[in-house]
C-alpha atoms as a PDB file:
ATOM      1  CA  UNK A   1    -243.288 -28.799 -62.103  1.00  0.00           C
ATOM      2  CA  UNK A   2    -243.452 -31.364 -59.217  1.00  0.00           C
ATOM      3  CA  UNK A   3    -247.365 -31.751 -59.422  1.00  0.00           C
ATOM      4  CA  UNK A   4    -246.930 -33.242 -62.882  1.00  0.00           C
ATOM      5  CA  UNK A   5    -244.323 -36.495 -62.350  1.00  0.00           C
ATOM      6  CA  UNK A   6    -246.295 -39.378 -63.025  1.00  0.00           C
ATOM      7  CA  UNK A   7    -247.462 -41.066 -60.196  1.00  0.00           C
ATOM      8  CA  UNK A   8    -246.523 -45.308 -59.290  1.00  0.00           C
ATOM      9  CA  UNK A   9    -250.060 -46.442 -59.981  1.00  0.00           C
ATOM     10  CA  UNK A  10    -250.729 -44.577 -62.961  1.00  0.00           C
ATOM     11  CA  UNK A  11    -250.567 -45.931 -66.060  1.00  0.00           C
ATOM     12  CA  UNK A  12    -247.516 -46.060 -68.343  1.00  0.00           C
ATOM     13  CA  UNK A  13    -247.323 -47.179 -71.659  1.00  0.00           C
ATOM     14  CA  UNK A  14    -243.586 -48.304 -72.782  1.00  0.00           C
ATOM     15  CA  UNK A  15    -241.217 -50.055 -70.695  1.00  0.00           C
ATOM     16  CA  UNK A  16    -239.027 -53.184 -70.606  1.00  0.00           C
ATOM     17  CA  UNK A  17    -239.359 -56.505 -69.554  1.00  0.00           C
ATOM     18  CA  UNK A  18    -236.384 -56.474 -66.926  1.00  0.00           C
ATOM     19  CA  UNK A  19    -238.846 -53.635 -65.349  1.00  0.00           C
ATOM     20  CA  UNK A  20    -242.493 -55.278 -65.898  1.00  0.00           C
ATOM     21  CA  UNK A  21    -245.157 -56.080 -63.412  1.00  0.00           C
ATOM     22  CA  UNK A  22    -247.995 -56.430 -63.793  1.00  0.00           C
ATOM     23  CA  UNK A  23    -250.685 -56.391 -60.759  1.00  0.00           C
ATOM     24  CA  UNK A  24    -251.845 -59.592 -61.339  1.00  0.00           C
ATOM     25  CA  UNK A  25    -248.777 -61.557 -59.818  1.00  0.00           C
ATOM     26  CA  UNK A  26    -250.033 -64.386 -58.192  1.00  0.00           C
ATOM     27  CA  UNK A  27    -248.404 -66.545 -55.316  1.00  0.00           C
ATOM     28  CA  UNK A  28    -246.875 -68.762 -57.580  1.00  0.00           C
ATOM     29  CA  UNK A  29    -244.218 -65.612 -58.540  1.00  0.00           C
ATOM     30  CA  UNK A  30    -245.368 -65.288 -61.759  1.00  0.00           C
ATOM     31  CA  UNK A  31    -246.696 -61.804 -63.803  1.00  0.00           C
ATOM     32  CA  UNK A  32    -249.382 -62.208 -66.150  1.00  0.00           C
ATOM     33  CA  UNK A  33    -249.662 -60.256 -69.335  1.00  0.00           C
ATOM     34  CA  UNK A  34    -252.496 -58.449 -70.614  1.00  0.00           C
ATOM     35  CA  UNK A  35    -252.674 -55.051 -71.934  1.00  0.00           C
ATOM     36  CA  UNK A  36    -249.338 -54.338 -73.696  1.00  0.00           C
ATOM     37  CA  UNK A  37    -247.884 -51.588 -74.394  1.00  0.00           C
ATOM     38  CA  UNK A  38    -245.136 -51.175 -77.029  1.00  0.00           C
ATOM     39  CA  UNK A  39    -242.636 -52.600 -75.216  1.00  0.00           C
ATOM     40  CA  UNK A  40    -244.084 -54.141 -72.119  1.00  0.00           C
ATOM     41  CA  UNK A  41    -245.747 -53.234 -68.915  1.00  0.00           C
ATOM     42  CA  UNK A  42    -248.181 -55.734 -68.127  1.00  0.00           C
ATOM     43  CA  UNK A  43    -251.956 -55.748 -65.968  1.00  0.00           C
ATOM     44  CA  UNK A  44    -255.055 -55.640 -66.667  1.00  0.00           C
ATOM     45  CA  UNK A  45    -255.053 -52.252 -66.797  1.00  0.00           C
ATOM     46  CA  UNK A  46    -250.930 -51.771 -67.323  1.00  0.00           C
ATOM     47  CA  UNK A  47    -250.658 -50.750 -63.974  1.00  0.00           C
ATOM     48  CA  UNK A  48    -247.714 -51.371 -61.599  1.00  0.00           C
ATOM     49  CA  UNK A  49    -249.210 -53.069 -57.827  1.00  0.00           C
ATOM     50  CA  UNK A  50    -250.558 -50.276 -56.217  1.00  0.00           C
ATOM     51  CA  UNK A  51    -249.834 -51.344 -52.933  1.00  0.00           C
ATOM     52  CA  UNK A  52    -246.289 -51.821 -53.152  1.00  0.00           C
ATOM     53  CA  UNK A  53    -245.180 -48.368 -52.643  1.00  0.00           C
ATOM     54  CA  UNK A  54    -247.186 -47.384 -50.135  1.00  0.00           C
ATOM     55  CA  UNK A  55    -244.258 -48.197 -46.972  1.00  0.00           C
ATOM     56  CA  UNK A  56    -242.072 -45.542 -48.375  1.00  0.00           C
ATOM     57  CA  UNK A  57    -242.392 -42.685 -46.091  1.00  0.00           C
ATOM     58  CA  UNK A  58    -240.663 -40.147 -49.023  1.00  0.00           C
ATOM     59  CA  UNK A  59    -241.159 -39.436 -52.825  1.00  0.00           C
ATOM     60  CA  UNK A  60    -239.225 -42.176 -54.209  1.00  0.00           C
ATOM     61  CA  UNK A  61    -238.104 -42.371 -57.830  1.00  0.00           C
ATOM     62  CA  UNK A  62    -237.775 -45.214 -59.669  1.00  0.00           C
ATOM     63  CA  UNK A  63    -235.775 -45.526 -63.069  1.00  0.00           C
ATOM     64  CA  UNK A  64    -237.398 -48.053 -65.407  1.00  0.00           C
ATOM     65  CA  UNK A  65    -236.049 -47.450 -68.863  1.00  0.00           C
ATOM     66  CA  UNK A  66    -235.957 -43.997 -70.482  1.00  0.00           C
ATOM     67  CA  UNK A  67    -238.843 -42.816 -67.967  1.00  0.00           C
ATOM     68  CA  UNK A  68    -238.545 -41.604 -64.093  1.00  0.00           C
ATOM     69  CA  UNK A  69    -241.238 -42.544 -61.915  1.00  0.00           C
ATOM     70  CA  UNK A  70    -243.053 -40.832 -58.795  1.00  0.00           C
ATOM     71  CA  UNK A  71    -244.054 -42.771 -55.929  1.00  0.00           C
ATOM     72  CA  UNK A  72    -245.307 -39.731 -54.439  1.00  0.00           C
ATOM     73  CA  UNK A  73    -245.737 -36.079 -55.478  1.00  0.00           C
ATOM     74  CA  UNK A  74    -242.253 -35.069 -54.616  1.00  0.00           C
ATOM     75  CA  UNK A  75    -242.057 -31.182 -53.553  1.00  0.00           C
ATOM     76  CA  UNK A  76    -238.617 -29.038 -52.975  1.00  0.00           C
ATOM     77  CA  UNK A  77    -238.121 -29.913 -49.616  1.00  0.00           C
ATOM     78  CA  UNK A  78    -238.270 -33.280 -50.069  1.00  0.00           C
ATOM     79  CA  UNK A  79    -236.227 -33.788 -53.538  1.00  0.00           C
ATOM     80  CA  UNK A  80    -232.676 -33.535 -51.578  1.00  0.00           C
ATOM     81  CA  UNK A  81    -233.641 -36.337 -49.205  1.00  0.00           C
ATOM     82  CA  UNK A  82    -235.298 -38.417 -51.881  1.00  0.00           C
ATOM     83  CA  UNK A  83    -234.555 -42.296 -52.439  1.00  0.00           C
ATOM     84  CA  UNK A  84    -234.256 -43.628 -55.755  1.00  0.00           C
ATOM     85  CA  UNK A  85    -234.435 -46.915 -57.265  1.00  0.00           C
ATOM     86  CA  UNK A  86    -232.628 -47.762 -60.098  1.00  0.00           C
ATOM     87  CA  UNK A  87    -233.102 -51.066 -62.591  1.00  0.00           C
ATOM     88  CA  UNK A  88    -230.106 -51.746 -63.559  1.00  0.00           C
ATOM     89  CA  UNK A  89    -229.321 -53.853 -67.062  1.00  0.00           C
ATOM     90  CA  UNK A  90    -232.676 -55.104 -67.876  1.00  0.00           C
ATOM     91  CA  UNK A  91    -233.430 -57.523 -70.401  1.00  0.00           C
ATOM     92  CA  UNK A  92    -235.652 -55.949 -73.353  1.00  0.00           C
ATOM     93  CA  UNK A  93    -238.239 -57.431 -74.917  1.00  0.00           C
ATOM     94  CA  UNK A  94    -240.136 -56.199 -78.363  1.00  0.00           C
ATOM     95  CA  UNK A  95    -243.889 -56.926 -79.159  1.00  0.00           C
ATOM     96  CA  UNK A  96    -244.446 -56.131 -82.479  1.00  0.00           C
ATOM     97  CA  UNK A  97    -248.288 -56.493 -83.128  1.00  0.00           C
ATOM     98  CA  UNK A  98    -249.023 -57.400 -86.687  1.00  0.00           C
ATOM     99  CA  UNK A  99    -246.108 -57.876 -87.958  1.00  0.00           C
ATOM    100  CA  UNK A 100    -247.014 -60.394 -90.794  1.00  0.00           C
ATOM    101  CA  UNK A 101    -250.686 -59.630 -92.410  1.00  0.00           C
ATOM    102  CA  UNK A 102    -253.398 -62.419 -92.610  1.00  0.00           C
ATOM    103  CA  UNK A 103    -253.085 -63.797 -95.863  1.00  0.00           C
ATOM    104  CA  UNK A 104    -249.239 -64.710 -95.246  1.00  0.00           C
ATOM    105  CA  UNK A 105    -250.415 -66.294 -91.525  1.00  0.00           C
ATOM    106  CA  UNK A 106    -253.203 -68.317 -93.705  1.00  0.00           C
ATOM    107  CA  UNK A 107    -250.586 -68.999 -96.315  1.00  0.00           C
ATOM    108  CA  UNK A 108    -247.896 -70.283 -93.512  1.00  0.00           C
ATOM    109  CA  UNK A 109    -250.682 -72.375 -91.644  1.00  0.00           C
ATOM    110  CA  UNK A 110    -251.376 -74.553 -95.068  1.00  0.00           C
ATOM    111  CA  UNK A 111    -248.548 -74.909 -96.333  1.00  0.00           C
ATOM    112  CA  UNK A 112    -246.448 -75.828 -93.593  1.00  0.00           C
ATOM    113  CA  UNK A 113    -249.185 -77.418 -91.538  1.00  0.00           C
ATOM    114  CA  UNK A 114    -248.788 -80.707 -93.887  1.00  0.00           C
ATOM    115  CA  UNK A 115    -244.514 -80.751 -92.753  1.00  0.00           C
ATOM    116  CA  UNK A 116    -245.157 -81.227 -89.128  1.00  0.00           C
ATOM    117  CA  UNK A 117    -243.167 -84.066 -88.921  1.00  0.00           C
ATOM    118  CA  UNK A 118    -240.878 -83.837 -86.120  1.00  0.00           C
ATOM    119  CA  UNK A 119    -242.297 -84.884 -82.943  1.00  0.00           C
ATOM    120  CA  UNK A 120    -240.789 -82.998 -79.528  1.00  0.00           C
ATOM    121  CA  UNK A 121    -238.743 -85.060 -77.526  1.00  0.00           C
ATOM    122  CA  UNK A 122    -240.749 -83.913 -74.130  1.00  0.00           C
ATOM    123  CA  UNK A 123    -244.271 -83.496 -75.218  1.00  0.00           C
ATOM    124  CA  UNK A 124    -246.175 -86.187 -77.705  1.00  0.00           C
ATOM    125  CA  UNK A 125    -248.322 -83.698 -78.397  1.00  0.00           C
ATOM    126  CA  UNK A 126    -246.239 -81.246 -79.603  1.00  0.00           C
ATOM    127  CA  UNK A 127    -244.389 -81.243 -83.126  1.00  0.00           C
ATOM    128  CA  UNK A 128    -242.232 -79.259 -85.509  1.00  0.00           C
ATOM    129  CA  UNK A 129    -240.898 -79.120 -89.212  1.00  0.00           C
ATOM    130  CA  UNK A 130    -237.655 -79.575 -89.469  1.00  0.00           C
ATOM    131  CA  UNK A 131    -235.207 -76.777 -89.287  1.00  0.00           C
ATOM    132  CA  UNK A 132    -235.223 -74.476 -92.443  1.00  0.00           C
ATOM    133  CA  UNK A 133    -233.480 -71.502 -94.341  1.00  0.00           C
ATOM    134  CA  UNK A 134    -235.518 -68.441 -95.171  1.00  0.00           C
ATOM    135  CA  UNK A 135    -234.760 -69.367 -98.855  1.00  0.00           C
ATOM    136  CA  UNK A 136    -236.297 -73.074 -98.548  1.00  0.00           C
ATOM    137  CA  UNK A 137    -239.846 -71.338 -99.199  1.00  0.00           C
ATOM    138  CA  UNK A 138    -240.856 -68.206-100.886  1.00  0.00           C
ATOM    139  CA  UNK A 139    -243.201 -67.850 -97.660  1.00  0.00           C
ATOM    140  CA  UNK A 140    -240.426 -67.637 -95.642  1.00  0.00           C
ATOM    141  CA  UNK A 141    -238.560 -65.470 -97.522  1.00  0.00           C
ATOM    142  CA  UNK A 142    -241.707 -63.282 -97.693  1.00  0.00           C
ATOM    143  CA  UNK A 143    -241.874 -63.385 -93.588  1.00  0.00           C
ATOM    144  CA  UNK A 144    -238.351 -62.421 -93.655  1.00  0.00           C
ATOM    145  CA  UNK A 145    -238.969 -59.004 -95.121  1.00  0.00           C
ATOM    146  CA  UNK A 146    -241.228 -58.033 -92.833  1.00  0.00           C
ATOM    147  CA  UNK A 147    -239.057 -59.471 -89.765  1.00  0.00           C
ATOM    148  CA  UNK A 148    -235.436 -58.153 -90.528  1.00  0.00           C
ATOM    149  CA  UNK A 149    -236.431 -54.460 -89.989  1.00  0.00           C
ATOM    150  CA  UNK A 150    -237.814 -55.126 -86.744  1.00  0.00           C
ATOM    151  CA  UNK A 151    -234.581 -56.994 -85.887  1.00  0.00           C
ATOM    152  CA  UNK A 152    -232.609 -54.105 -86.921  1.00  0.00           C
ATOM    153  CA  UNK A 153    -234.388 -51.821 -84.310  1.00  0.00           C
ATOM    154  CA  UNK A 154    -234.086 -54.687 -81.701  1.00  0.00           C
ATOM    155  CA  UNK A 155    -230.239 -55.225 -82.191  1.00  0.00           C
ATOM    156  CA  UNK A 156    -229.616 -51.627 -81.015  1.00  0.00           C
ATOM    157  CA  UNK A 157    -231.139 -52.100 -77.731  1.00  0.00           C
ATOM    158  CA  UNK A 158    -228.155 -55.180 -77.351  1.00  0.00           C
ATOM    159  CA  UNK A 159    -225.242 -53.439 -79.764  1.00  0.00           C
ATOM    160  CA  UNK A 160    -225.945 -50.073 -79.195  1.00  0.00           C
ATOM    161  CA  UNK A 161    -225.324 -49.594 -82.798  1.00  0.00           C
ATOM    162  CA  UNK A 162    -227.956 -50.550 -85.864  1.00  0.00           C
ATOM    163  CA  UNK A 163    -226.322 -53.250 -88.003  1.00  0.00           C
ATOM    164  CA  UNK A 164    -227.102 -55.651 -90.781  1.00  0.00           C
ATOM    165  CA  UNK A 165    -229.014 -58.766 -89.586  1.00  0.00           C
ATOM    166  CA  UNK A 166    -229.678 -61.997 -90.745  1.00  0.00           C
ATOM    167  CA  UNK A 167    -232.328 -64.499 -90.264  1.00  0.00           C
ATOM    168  CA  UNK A 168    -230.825 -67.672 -90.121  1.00  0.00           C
ATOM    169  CA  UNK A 169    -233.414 -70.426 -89.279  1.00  0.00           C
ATOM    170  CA  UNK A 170    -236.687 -70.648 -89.380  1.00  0.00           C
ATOM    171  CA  UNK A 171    -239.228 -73.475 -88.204  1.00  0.00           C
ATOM    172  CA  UNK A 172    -242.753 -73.940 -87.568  1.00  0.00           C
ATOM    173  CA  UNK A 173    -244.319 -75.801 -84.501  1.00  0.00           C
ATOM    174  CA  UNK A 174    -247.660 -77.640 -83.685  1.00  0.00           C
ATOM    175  CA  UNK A 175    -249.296 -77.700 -80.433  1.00  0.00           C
ATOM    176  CA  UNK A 176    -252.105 -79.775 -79.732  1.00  0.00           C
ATOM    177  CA  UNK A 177    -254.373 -80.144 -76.953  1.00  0.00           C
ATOM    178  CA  UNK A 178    -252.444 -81.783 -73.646  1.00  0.00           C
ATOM    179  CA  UNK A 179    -248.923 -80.572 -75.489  1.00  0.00           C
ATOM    180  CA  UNK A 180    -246.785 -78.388 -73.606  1.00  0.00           C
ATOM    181  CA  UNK A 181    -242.900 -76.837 -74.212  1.00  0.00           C
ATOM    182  CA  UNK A 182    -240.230 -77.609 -71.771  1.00  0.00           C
ATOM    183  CA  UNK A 183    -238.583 -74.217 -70.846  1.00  0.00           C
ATOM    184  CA  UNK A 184    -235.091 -74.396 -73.102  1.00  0.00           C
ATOM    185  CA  UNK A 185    -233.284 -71.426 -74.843  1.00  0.00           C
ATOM    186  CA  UNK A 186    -231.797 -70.207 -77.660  1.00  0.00           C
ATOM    187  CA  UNK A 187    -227.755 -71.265 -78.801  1.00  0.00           C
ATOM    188  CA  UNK A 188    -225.478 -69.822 -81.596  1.00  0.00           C
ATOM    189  CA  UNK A 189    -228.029 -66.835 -81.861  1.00  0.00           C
ATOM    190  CA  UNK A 190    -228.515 -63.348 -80.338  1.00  0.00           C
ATOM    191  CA  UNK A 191    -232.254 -62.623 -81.398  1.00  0.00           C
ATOM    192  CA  UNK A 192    -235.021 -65.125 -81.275  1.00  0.00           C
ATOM    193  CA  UNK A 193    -238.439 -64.752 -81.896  1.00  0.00           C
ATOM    194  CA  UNK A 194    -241.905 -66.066 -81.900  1.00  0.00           C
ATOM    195  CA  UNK A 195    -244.407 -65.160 -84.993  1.00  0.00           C
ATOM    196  CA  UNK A 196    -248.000 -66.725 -83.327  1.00  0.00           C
ATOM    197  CA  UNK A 197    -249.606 -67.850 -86.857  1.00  0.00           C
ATOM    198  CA  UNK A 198    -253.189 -69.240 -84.925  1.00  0.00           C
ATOM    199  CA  UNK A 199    -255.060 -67.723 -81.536  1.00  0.00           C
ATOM    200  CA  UNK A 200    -253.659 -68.910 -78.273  1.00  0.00           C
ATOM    201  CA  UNK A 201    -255.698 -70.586 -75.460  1.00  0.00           C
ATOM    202  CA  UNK A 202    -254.831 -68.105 -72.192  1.00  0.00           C
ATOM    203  CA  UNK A 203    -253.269 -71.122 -70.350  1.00  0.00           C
ATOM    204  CA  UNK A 204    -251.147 -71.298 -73.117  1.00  0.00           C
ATOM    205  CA  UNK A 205    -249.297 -68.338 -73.637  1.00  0.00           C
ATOM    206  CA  UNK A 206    -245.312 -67.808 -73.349  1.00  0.00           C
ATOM    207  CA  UNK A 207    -243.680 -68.022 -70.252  1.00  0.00           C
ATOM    208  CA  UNK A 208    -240.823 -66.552 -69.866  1.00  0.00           C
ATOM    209  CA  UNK A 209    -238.595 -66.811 -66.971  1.00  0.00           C
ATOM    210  CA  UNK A 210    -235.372 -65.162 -64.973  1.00  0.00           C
ATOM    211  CA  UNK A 211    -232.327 -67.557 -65.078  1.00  0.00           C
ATOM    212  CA  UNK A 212    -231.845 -69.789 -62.142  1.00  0.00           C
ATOM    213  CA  UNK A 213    -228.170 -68.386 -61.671  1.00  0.00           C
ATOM    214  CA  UNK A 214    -225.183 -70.786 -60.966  1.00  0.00           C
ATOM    215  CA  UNK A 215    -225.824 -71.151 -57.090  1.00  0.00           C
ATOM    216  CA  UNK A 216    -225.897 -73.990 -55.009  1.00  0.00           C
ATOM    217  CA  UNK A 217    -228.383 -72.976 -52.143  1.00  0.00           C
ATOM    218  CA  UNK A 218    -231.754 -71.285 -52.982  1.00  0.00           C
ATOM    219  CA  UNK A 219    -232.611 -68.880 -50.916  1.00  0.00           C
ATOM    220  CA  UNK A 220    -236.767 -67.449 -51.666  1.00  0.00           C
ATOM    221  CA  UNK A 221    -239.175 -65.076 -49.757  1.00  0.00           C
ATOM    222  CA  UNK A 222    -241.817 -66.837 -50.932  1.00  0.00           C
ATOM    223  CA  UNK A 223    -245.920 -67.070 -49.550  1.00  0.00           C
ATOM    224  CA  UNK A 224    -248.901 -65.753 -49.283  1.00  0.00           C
ATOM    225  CA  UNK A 225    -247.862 -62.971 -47.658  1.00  0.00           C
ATOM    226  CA  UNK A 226    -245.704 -62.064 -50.413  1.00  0.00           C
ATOM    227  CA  UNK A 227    -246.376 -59.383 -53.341  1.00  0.00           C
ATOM    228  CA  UNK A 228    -243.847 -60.483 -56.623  1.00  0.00           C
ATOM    229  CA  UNK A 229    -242.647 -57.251 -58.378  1.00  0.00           C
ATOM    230  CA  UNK A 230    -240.384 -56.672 -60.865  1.00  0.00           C
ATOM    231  CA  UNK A 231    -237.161 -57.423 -59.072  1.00  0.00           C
ATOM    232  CA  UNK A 232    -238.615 -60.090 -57.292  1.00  0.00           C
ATOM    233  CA  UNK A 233    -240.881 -62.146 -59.292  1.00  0.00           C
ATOM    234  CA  UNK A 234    -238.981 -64.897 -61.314  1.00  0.00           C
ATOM    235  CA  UNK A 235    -241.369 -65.889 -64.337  1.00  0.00           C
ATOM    236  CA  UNK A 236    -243.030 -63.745 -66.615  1.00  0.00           C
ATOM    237  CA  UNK A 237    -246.030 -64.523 -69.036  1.00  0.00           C
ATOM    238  CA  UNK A 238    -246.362 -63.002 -72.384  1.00  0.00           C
ATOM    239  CA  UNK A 239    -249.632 -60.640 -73.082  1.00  0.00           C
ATOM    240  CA  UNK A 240    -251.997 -62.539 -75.297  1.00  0.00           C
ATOM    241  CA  UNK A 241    -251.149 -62.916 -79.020  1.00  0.00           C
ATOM    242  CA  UNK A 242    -253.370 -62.509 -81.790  1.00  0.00           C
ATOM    243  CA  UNK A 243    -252.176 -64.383 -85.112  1.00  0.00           C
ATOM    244  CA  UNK A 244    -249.283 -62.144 -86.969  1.00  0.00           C
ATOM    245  CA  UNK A 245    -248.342 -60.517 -83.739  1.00  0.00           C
ATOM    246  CA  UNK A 246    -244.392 -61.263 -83.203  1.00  0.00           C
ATOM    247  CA  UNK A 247    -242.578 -60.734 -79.950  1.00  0.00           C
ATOM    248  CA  UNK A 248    -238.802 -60.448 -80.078  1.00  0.00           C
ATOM    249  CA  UNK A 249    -235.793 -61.439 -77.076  1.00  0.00           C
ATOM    250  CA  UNK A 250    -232.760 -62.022 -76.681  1.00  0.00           C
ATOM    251  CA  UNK A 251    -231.636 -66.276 -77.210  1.00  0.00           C
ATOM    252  CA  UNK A 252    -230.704 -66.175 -73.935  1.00  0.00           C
ATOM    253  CA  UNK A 253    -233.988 -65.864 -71.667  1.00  0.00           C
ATOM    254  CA  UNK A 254    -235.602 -68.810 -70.752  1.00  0.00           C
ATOM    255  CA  UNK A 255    -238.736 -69.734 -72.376  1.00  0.00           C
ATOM    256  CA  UNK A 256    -241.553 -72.430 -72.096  1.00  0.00           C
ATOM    257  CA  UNK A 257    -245.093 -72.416 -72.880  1.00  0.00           C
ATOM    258  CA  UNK A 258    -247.821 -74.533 -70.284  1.00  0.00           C
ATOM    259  CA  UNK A 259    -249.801 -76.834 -71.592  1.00  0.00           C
ATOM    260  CA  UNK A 260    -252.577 -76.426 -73.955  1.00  0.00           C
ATOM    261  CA  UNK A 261    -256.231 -76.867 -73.097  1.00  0.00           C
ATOM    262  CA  UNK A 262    -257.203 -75.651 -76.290  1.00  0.00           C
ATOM    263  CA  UNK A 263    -257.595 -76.094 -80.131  1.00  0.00           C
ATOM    264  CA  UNK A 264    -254.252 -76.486 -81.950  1.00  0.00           C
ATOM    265  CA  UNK A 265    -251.542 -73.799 -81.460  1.00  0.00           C
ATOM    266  CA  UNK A 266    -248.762 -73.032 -84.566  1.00  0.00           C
ATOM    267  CA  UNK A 267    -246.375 -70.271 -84.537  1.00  0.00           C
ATOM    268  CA  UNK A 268    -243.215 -70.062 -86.648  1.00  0.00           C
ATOM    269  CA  UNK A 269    -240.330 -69.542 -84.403  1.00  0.00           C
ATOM    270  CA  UNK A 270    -236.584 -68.105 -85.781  1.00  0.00           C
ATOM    271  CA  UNK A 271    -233.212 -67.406 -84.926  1.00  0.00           C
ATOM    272  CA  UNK A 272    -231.073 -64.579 -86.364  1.00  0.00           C
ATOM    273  CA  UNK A 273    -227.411 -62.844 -86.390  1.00  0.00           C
ATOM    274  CA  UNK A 274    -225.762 -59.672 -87.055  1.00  0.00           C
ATOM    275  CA  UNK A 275    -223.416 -59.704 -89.747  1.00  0.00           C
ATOM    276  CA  UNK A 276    -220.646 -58.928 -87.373  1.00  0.00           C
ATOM    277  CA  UNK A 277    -220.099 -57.517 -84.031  1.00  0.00           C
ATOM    278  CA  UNK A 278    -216.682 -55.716 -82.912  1.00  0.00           C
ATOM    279  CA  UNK A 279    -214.806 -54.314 -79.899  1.00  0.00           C
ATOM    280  CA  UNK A 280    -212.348 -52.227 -80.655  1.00  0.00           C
ATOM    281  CA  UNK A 281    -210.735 -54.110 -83.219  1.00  0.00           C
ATOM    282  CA  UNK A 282    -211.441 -57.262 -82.329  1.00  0.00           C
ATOM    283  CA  UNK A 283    -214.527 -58.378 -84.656  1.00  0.00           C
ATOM    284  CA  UNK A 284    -216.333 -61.637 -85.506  1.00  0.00           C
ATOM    285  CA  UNK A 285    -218.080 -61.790 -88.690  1.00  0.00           C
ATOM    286  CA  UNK A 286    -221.028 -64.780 -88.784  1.00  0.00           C
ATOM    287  CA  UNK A 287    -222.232 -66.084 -92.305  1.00  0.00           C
ATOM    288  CA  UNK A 288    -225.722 -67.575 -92.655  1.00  0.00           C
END
């Protein structure tokens, strides 16, 4: 049974962000996406950095998610002296590839593409609609339906329990050439999300990153010399979107997006709610 635990380098399919790497990390400590799967191991070829495993003298087994992996072939002998490494609490993160069909992306893009009328107070080059309900426009409402299940399947992975949820804004942004996003997250929500309604220049894609903490002194192992992973590495970029494709998080994480080389970038970003949450009696209910 030992010859058949999956190997480090092989490839693997569904995993987590709080355990993604992908082996093009670069110096600067960040991991590129590329080929996703479900739920996110990034590469080129969704494999973890080969070399990293190679100074462990003994089968080691990591825990990333559901799955166990093999650093080695492990064999009876060496299973009771066997390291493990274990991820604890990571952060998940859902891309959900054509989520919203093209005639409701080419629908969104028109109308909404004459309200950009908010202009970003760090980039001139980047502007918004204002704020909206799901119910202000029948296309939102429409984008809504085909959102709220995948937010459903998402809120279980943070509740541990499948309850009702609610979008409760929705908004559409404009990125033109030279325009960048400041990194910023999230408040009075528990699911965001990104719907990417036009292609996205590669230099452009969503960043996301680990939170700086609440320390004073930073301390950071960090050169040439150095190979980022998945504990060590502190931003992330998304794989590349194609328009429809959604990606889910929790408000939390830290997000930005670079700035934009290319041709103008929209995607219709949202914030949503369960109806309630409780612990043990003591329950919140949030209203829309």
């Amino acid at each position: 049974m030992f010859e058949n635990r999956l190997r480090l380098s092989v490839l693997i399919e569904t995993f987590n962000v709080g355990s993604s790497l992908g082996s093009s990390c670069d110096t600067r400590r960040i991991c590129q996406g590329h080929n996703a799967g479900p739920i996110g191991l990034r590469g080129p070829a969704s494999r973890v950095n080969a070399g990293w495993h190679r100074s462990f003298d003994l089968p080691l087994k990591l825990h990333v998610g559901s799955q166990s992996i093999w650093t080695k072939p492990a064999t009876p002998d060496s299973i009771g002296r066997m390291d493990e490494i274990i991820g604890l609490f990571p952060t998940p993160f859902m891309r959900a590839p054509a989520t919203i069909g093209g005639a409701l992306v080419a629908g969104l893009v028109t109308h909404f593409s004459a309200m950009a009328e908010r202009d970003n107070s760090s980039s001139a080059n980047l502007t918004h609609t204002a704020v909206l309900r799901p119910g202000d426009s029948p296309l939102f409402v429409e984008a809504a339906n085909l959102i709220t299940p995948k937010l459903s399947e998402f809120g279980v992975l943070l509740f541990g329990e499948r309850l009702p949820w609610a979008i409760k804004e929705m908004w559409v942004n404009f990125l033109d050439q030279g325009g960048r996003q400041a990194m910023h997250n999230h408040a009075n929500s528990f699911i965001s999300g990104i719907v990417y309604l036009t292609p996205t220049h590669p230099d452009s894609q969503t960043v996301f990153m680990k939170s700086p903490g609440g320390y004073d002194f930073a301390f950071k192992n960090d050169h040439a010399g150095t190979s980022p992973n998945q504990y060590s590495a502190d931003k992330w970029i998304s794989p590349a979107p194609t328009p429809g494709d959604m990606v889910l998080f929790p408000s939390y994480l830290m997000h930005a997006v670079p700035p934009n080389p290319g041709a103008r970038r929209i995607s219709m970003a949202f914030n949503a709610i369960p109806t309630r949450i409780d612990s043990w009696g003591y329950s919140i209910t949030f209203g829309g």
